[in-house]
C-alpha atoms as a PDB file:
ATOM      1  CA  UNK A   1     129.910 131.215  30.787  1.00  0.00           C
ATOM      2  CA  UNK A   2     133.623 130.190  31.893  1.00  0.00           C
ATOM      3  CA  UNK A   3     133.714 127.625  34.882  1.00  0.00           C
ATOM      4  CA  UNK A   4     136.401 126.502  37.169  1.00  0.00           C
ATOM      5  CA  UNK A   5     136.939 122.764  36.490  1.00  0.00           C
ATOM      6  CA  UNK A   6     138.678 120.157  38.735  1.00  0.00           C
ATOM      7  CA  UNK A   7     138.917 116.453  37.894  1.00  0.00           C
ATOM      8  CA  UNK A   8     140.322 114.129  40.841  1.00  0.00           C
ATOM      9  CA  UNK A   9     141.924 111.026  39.089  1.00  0.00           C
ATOM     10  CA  UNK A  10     142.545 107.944  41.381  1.00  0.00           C
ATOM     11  CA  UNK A  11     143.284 103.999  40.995  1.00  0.00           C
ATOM     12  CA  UNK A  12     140.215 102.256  41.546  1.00  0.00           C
ATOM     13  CA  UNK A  13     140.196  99.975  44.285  1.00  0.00           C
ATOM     14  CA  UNK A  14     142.353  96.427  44.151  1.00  0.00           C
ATOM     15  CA  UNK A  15     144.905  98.289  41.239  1.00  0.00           C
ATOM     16  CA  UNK A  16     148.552  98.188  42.297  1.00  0.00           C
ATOM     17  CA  UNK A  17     149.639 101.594  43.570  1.00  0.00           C
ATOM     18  CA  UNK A  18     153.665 101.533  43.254  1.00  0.00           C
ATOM     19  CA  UNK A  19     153.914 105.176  43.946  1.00  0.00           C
ATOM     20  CA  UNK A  20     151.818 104.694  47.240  1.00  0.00           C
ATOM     21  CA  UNK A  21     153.299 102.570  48.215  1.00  0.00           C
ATOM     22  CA  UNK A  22     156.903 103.920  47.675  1.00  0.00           C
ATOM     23  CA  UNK A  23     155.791 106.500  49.839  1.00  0.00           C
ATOM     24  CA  UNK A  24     154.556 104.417  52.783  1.00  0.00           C
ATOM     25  CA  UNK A  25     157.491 102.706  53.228  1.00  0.00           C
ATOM     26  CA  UNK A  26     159.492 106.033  52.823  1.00  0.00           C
ATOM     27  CA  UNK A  27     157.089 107.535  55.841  1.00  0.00           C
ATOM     28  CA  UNK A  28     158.124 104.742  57.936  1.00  0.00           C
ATOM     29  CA  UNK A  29     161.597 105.102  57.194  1.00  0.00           C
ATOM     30  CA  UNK A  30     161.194 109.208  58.402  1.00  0.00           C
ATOM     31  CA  UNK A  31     159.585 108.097  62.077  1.00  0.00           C
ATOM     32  CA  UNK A  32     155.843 108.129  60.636  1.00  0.00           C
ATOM     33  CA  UNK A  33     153.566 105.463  60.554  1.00  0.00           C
ATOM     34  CA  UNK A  34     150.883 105.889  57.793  1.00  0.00           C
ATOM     35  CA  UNK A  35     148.482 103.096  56.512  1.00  0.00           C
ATOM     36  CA  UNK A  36     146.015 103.089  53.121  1.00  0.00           C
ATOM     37  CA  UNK A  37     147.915 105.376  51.530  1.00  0.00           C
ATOM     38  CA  UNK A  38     147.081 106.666  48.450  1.00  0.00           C
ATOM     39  CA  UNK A  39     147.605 109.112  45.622  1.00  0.00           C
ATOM     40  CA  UNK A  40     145.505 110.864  43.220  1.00  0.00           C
ATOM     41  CA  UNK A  41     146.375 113.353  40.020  1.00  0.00           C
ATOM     42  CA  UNK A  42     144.590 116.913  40.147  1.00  0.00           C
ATOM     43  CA  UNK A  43     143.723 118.111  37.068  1.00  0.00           C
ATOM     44  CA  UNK A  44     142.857 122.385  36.908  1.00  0.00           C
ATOM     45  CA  UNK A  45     141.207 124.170  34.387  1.00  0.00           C
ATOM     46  CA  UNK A  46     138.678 126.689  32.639  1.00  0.00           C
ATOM     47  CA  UNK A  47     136.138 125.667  30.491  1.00  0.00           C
ATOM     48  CA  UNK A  48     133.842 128.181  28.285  1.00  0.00           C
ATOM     49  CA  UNK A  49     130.551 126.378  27.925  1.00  0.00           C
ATOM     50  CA  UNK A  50     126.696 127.748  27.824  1.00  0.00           C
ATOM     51  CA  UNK A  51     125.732 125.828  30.943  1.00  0.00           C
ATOM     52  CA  UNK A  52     127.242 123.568  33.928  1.00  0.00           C
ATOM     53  CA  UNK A  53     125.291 120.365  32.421  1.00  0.00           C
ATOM     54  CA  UNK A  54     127.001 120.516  29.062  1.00  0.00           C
ATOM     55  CA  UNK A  55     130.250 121.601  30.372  1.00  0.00           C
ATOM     56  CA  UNK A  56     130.429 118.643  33.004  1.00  0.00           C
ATOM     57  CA  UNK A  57     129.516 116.360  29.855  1.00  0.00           C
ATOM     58  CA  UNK A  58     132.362 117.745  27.846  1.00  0.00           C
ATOM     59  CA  UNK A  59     134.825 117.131  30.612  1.00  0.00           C
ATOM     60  CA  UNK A  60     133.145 113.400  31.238  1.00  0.00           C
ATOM     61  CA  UNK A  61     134.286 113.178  27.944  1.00  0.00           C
ATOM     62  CA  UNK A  62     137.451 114.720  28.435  1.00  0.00           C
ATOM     63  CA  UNK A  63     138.576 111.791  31.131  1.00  0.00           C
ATOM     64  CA  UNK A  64     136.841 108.956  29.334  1.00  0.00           C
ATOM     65  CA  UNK A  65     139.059 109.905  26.186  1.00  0.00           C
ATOM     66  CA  UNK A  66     142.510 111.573  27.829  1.00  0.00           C
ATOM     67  CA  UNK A  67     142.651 112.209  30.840  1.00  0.00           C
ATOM     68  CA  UNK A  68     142.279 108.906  32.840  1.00  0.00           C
ATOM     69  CA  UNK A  69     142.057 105.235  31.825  1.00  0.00           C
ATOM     70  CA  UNK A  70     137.954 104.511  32.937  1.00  0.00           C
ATOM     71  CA  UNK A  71     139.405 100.567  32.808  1.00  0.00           C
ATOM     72  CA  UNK A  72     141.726 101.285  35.820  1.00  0.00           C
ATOM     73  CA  UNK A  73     141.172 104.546  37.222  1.00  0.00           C
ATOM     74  CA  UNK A  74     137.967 106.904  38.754  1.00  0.00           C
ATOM     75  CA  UNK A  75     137.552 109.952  38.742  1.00  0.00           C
ATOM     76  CA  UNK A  76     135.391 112.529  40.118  1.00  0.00           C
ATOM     77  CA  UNK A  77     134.238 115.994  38.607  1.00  0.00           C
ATOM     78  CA  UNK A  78     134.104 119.424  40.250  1.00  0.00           C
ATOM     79  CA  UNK A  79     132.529 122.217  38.230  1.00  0.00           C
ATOM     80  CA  UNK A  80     132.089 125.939  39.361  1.00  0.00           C
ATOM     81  CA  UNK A  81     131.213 128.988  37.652  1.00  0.00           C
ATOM     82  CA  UNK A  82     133.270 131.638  37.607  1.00  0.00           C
ATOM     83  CA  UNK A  83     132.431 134.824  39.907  1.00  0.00           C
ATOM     84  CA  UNK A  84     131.903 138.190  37.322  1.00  0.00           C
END
């Protein structure tokens, strides 16, 4: 069965967020005030698997070995099979 897979990769909380915070200050500098901003990485794909349990296991797997750093970052799974 193919699913639709999207991993949401964020700092966890108390991490540094440059980037953020780059674009905070860049918001305030354009008119807008914005507060707690943050960023996150979306990751898309397909994934052929049997069933949804071993194909959210493969992608856990995925983001504990490439996709994130598990020390510094979270990250949440989204799995959905594909409509025939």
């Amino acid at each position: 069965m193919r699913y639709d897979v999207q991993v949401k990769i964020s700092l966890k909380k108390g991490m540094l967020n440059p980037e953020a915070s780059t674009i905070e200050r860049a918001l305030a500098l354009l008119g807008y005030e914005v507060q707690d901003t943050d960023t996150i990485d979306i990751i898309k794909f397909v994934l052929d698997e049997d069933t949804e349990e071993k194909a959210r296991e493969e992608v856990d797997d995925m983001c504990q070995r490439l996709l994130c750093n598990p020390v510094i970052h979270d990250y949440e799974i989204e799995i959905n099979p594909q409509e025939d």
